[in-house]
Protein backbone atom coordinates (compact mmCIF):
# COMPACT_ATOMS: atom_id res chain seq x y z
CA UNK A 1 25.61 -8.10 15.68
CA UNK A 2 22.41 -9.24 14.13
CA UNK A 3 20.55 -6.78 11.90
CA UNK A 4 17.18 -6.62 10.12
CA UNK A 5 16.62 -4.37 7.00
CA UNK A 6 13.45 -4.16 6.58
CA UNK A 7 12.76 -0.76 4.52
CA UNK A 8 9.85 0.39 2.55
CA UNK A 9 9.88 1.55 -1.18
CA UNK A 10 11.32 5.00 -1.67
CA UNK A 11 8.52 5.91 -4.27
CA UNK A 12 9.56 6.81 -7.86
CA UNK A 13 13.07 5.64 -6.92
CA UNK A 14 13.84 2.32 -5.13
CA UNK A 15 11.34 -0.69 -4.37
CA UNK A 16 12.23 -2.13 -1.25
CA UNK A 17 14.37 -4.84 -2.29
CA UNK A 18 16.28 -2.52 -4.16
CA UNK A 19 16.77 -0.08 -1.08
CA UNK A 20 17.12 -3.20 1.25
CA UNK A 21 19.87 -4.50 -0.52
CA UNK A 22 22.01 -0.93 -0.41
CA UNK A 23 21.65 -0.53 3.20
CA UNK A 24 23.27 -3.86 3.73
CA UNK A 25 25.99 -3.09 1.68
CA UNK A 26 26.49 0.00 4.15
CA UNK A 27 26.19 -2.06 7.03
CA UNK A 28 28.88 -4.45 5.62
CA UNK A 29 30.85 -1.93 4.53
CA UNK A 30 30.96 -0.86 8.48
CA UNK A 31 30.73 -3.90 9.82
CA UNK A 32 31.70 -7.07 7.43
CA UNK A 33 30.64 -9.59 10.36
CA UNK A 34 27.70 -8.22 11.44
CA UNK A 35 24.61 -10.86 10.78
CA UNK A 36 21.89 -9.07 8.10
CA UNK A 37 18.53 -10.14 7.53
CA UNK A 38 17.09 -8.56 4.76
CA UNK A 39 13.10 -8.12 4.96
CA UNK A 40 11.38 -6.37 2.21
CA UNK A 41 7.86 -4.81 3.07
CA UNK A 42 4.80 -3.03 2.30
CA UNK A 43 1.60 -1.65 3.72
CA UNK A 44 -0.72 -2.48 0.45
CA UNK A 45 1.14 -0.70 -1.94
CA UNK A 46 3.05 -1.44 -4.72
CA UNK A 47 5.35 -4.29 -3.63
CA UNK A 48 2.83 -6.29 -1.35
CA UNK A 49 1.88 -9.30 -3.65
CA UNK A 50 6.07 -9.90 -3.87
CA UNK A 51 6.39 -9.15 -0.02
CA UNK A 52 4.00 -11.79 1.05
CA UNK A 53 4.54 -13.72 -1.48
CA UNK A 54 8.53 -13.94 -0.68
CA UNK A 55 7.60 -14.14 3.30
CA UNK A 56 5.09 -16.93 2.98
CA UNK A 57 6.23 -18.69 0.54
CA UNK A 58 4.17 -18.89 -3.29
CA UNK A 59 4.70 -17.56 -6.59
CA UNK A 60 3.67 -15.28 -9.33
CA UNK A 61 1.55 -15.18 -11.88
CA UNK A 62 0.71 -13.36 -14.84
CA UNK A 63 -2.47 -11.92 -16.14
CA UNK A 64 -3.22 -9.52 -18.77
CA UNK A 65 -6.19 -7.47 -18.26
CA UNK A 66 -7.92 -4.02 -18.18
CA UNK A 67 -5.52 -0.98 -17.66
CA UNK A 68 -7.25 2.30 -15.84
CA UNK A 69 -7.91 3.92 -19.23
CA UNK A 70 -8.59 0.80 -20.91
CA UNK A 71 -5.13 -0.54 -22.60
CA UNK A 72 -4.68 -3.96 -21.50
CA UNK A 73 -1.58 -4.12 -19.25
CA UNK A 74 -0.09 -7.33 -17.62
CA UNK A 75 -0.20 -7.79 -14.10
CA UNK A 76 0.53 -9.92 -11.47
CA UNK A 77 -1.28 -12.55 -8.92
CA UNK A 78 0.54 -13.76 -5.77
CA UNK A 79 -0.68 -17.58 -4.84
CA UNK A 80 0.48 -18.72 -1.89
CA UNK A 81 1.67 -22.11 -1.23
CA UNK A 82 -1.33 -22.71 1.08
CA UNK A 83 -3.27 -23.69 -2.72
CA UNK A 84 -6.43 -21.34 -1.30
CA UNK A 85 -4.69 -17.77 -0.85
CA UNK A 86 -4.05 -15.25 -4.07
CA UNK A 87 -2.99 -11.73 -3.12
CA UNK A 88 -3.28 -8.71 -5.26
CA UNK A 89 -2.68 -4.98 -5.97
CA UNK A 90 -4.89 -2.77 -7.08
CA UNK A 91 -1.77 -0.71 -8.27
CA UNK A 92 -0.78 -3.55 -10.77
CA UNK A 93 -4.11 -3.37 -12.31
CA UNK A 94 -5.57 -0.01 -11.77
CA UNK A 95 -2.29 2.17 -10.96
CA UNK A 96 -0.96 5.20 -10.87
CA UNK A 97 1.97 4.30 -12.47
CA UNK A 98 0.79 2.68 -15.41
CA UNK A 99 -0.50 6.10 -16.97
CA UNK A 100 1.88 9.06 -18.67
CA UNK A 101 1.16 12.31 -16.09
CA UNK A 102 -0.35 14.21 -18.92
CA UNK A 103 -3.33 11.75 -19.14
CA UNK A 104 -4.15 11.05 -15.38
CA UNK A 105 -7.90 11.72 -15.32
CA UNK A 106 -10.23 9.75 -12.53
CA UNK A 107 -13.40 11.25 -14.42
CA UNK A 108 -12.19 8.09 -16.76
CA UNK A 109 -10.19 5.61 -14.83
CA UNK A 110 -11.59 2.45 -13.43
CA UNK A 111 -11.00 -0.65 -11.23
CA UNK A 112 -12.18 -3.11 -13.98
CA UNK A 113 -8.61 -4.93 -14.18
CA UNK A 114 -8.54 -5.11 -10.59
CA UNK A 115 -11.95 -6.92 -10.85
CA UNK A 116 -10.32 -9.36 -13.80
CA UNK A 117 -7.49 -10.22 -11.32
CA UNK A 118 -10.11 -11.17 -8.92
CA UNK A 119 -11.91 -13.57 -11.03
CA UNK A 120 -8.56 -15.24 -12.37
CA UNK A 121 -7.82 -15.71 -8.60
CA UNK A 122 -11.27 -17.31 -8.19
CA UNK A 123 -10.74 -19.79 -11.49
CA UNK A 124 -7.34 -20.87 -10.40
CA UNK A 125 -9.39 -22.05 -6.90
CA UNK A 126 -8.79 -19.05 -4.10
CA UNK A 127 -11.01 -18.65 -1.80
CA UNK A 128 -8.89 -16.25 0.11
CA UNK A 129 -7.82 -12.88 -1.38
CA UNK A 130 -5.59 -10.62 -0.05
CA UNK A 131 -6.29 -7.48 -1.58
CA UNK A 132 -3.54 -4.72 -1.74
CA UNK A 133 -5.25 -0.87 -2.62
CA UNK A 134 -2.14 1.54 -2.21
CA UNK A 135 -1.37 3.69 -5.42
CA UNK A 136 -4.21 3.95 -7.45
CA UNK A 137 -5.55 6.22 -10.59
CA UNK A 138 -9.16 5.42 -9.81
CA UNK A 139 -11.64 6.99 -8.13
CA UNK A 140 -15.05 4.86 -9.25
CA UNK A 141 -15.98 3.66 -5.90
CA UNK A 142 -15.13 0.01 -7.43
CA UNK A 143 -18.08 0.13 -9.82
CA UNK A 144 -15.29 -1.17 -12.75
CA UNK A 145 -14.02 -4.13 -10.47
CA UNK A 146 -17.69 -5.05 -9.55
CA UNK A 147 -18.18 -4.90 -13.25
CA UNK A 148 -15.84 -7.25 -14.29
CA UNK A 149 -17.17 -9.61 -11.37
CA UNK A 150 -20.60 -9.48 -13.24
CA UNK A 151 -22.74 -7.03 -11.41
CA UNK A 152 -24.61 -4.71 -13.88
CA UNK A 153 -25.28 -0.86 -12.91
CA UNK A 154 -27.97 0.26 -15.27
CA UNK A 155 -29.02 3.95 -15.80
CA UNK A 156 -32.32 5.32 -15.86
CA UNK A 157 -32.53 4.14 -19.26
CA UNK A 158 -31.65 0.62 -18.51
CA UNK A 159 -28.62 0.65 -20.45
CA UNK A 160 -25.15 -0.22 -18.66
CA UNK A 161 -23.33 2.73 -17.37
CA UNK A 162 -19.60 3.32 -19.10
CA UNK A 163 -16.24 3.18 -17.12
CA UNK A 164 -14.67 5.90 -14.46
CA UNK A 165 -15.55 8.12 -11.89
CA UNK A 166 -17.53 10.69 -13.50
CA UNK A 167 -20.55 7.78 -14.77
CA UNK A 168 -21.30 7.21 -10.67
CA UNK A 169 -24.02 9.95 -10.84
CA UNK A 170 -26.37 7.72 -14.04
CA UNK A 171 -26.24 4.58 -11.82
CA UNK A 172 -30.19 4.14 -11.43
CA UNK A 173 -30.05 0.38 -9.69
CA UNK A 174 -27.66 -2.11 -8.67
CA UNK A 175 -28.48 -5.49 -10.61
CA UNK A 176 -26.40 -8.33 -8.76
CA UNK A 177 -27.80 -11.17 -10.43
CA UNK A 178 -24.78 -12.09 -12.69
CA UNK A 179 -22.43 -11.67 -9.65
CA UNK A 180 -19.73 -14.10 -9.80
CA UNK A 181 -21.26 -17.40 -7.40
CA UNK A 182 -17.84 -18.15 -6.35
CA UNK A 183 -17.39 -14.80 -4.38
CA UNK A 184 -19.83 -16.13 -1.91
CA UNK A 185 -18.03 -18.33 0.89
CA UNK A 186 -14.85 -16.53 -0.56
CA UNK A 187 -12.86 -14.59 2.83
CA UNK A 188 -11.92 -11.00 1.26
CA UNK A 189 -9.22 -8.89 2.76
CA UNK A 190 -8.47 -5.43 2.12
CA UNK A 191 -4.60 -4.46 2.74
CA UNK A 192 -4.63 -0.53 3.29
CA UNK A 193 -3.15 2.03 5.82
CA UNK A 194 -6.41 4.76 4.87
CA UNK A 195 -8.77 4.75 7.01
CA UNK A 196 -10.82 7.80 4.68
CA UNK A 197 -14.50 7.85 4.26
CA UNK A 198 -15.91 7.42 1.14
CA UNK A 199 -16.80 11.19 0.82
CA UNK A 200 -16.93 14.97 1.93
CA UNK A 201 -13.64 16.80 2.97
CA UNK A 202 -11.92 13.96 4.11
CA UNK A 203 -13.44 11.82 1.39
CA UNK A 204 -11.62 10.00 -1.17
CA UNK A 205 -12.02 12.53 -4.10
CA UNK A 206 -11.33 15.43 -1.87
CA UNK A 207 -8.25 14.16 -0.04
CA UNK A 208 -6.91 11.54 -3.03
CA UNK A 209 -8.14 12.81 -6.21
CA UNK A 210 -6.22 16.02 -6.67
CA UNK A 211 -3.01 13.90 -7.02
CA UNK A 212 -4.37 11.22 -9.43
CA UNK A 213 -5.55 14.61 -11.97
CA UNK A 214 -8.65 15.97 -10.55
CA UNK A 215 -8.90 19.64 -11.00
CA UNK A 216 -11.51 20.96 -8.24
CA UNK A 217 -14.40 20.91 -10.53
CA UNK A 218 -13.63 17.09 -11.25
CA UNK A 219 -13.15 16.65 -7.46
CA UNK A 220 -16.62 18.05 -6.79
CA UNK A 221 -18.20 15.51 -9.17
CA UNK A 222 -16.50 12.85 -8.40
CA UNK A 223 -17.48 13.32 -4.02
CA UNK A 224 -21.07 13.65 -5.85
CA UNK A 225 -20.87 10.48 -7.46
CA UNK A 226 -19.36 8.20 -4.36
CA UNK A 227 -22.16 10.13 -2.25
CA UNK A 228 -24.74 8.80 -4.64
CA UNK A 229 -23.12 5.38 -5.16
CA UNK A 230 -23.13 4.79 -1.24
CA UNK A 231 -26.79 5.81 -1.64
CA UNK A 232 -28.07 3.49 -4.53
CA UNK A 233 -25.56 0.61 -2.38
CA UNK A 234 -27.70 1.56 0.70
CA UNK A 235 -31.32 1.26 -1.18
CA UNK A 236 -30.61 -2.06 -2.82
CA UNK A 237 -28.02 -3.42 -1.37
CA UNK A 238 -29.21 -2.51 2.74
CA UNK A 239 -25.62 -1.76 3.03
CA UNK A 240 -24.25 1.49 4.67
CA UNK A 241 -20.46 2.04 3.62
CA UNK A 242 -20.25 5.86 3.24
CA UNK A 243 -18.89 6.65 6.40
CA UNK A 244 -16.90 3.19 7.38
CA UNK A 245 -12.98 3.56 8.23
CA UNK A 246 -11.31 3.21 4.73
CA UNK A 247 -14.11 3.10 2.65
CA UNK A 248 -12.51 6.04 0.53
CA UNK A 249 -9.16 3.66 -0.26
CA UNK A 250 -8.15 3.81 -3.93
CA UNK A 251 -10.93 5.96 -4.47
CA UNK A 252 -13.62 4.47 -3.17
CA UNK A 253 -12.64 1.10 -4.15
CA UNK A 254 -12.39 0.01 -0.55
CA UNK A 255 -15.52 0.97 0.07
CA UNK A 256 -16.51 -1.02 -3.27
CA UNK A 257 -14.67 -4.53 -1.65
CA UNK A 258 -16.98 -3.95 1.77
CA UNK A 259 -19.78 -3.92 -0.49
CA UNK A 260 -19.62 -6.15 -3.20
CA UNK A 261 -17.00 -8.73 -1.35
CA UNK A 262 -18.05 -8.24 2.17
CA UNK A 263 -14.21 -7.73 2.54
CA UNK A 264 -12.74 -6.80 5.73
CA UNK A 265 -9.89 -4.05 6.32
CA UNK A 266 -6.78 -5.05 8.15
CA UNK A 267 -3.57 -2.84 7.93
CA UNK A 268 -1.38 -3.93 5.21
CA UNK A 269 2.08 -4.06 6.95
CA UNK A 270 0.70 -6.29 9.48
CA UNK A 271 -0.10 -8.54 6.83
CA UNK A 272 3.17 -8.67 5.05
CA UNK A 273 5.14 -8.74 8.57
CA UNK A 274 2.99 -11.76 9.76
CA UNK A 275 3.32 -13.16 6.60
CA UNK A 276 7.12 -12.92 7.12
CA UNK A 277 7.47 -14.04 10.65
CA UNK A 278 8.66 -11.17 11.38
CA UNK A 279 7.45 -11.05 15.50
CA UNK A 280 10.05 -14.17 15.48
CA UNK A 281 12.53 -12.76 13.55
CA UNK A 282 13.04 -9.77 15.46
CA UNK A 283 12.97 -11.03 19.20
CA UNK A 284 16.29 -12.64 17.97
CA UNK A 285 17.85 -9.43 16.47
CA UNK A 286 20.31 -6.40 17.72
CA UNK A 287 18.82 -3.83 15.96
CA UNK A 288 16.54 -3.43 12.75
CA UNK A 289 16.67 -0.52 9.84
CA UNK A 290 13.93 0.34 8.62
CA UNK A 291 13.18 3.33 6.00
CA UNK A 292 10.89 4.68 3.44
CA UNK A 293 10.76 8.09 1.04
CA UNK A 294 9.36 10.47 3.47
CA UNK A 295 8.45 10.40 7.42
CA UNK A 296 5.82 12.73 8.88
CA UNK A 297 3.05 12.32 10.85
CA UNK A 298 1.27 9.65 8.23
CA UNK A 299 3.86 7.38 9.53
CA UNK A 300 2.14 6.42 12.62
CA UNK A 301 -0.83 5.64 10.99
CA UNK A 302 -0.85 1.89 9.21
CA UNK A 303 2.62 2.79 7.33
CA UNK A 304 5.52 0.07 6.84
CA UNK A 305 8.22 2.04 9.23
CA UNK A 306 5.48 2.62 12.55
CA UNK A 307 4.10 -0.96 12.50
CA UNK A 308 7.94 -2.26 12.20
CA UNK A 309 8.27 -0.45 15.40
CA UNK A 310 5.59 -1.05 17.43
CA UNK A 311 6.76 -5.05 17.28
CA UNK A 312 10.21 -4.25 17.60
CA UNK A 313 9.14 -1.92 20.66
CA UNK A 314 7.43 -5.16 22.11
CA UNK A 315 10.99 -7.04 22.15
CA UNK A 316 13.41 -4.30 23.19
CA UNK A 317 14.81 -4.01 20.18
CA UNK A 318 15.82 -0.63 18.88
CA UNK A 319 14.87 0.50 15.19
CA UNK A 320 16.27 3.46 13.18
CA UNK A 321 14.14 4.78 10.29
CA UNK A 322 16.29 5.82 7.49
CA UNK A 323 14.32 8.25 5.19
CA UNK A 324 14.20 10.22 2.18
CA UNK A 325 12.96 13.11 3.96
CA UNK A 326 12.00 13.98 7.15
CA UNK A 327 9.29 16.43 8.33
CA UNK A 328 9.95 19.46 10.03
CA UNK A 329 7.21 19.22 12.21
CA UNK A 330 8.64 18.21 15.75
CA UNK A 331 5.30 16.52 17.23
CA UNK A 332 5.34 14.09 14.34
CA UNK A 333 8.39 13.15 15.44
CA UNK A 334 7.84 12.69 19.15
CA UNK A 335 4.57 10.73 18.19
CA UNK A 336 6.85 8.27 16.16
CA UNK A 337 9.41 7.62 19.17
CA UNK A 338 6.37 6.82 21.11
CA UNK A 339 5.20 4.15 18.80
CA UNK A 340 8.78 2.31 19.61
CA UNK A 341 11.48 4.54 16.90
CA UNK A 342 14.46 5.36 18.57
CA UNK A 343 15.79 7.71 15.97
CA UNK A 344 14.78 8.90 12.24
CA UNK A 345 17.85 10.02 10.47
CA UNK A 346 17.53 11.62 6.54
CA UNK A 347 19.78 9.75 3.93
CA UNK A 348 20.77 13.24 2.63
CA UNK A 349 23.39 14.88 4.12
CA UNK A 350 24.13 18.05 2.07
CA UNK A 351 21.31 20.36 0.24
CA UNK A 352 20.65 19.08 -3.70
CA UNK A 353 17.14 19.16 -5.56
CA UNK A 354 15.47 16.39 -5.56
CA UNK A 355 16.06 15.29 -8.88
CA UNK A 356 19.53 14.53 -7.63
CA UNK A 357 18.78 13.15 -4.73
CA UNK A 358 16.40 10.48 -6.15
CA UNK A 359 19.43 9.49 -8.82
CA UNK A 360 21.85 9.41 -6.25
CA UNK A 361 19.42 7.79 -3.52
CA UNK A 362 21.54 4.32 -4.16
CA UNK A 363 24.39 6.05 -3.23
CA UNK A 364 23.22 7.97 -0.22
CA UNK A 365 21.45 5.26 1.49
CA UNK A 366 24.80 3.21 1.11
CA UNK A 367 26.44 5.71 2.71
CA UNK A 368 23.57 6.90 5.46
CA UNK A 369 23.92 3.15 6.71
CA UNK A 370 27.43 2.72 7.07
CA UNK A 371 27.43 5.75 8.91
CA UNK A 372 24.46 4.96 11.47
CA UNK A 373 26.68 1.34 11.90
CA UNK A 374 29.65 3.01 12.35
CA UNK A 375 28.05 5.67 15.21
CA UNK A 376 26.89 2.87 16.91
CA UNK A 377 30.01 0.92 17.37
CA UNK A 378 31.72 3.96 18.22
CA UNK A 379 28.77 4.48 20.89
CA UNK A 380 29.87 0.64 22.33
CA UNK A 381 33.52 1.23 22.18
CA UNK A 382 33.17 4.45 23.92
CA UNK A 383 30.39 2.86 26.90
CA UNK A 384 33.42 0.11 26.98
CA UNK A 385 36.10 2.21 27.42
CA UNK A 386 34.20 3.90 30.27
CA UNK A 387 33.27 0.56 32.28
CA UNK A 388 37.02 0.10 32.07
């Protein structure tokens, strides 16, 4: 029996390598000669540069630059062996995770170390960037990135604005004359599964912000300030992005890329599974596991588990999500089996907060894959014995 594992991160507990490598050991454990391939993958977030990286073949390197608050923090570039291709995430730079809960604030954050990473890609001779925006703590509308790429956003004053989300609403002009030369004839493109506006109710300060710190005062200036970004962008720039698919990614820093970059928005797992071969990989395969923390209705769109299926689906081959959690909600789940998933089965098999279940998670997936092995070759033996 061949099998692909090819799981997404279970967030705040395994990266998908980690959770790769413990449903193979189930699937050994069932099955010692069964055939595993493992594939790690993402969709943009944390754990694309390494996915593409690993699947195309490159290596990393280091930068230190600009954290979201300002502390310099060291992050990573992904350059491909191609010589011409550097992939990055916005996460490494400008993440979530790099700030203690108690200070998350997108009035302050910025994108400016996502903008460093972006001219150290250009000085080491890319002219293709791969840009990764899942898991951000920003919500500037990529004003900081732009920053560090040279463009100047003076206030009424004529002085240059400060850093975050809350200094959108003082931008007076867009001044693009120090923009970096190099980013023109330079192919930009955005890895994302959000396909958000840049504002209103389905903007990224209303839909995003809350869980990056925004209380719903902050929330309210920060939609203010995107709205009036997109505006100044439109005046002196002649470019509409306020109500383009994505724009609102990372807090506005998709929207930022269209602008500034002229990038282009592609979904981030088919990036990583092209970049892995993975259409190939799977028309030779039995059966491929996939998983990630939680499946709902997001799932279908752009996330690491529905794009999986939908090539699997193309070659027959069946796929099993095994997740974290699952949503109650039965139409999610019937839109999922008709993107290609055959089944979605939780790794947790008794009740336990989820505290426990996150420390226990290697255990449980270990165990949650032997047993979906072991069901299916008792499924065989049984259709066997019957044919008999």
């Amino acid at each position: 029996m061949k099998i692909i594992v090819a799981p997404d991160s279970y967030k705040g507990c395994l990266n998908s390598y980690e959770a790769a490598e413990y449903m193979t050991q189930g699937i050994l454990e069932a099955c010692p000669q069964a055939e595993v391939l493992q594939i790690a993958v993402a969709d943009g977030g944390e754990g694309t540069v390494q996915a593409i990286v690993r699947g195309a073949g490159g290596r990393l390197h280091e930068v230190q630059v600009r954290g979201p608050l300002g502390d310099p923090v060291t992050a990573e570039i992904g350059l491909l062996d191609d010589g011409r291709t550097a992939v990055i995430e916005a996460a490494s730079a400008s993440g979530l995770t790099l700030i203690p809960q108690d200070r998350l604030n997108p009035i302050l954050t910025t994108t400016y170390g996502t903008g460093q990473l972006i001219k150290e890609a250009l000085r080491l001779g890319c002219r293709k960037l791969i840009i990764g925006l899942g898991g951000s703590a920003t919500n500037d509308g990529g004003v900081g990135m732009a920053q560090a790429l040279g463009v100047r956003f003076p206030d009424k004053y004529g002085g240059e604005i400060g850093y975050g989300g809350g200094e959108l609403e003082h931008i007076a002009a867009i001044d693009l004359e120090g923009l970096d030369p190099r980013i023109e004839g330079c192919e930009c493109v955005i890895a994302s599964d959000v396909t958000n506006p840049l504002c209103g109710d389905n903007g990224a300060a209303a839909v995003y912000g809350p869980q990056k710190g925004a209380t719903p005062e902050m929330v309210a200036a920060l939609d203010r300030g995107l709205l009036h970004l997109s505006r100044i962008i439109s005046r002196d720039m002649g470019k509409d992005i306020a109500e383009l698919p994505g724009a609102g990614a990372a807090g506005g820093l998709g929207g930022g890329l269209m602008a500034f970059l002229s990038a282009r928005m592609e979904r981030g797992i088919d990036l990583v599974l092209e970049a892995a071969d993975f259409e190939k990989r799977v028309s030779e395969a039995d059966l491929v596991l996939t998983g990630e923390g939680h499946t709902d209705l997001q799932t279908r769109y752009g996330k690491a588990a529905a794009g999986i299926a939908r090539i699997a689906k193309r070659h027959k081959v069946p796929v099993i999500c095994l997740s974290g959690g699952i949503s109650p909600d039965a139409s999610a789940m019937q839109a999922l089996y008709g993107e290609g998933m055959d089944a979605v089965i939780g790794a947790v098999q008794r009740p336990m907060p989820l505290e426990e279940a996150m420390k226990q998670a290697p255990a449980l997936i270990r165990h949650a894959a032997a047993s979906i092995i072991r069901t299916l070759m008792l499924g065989a033996r049984m259709k066997n014995q019957n044919e008999m």
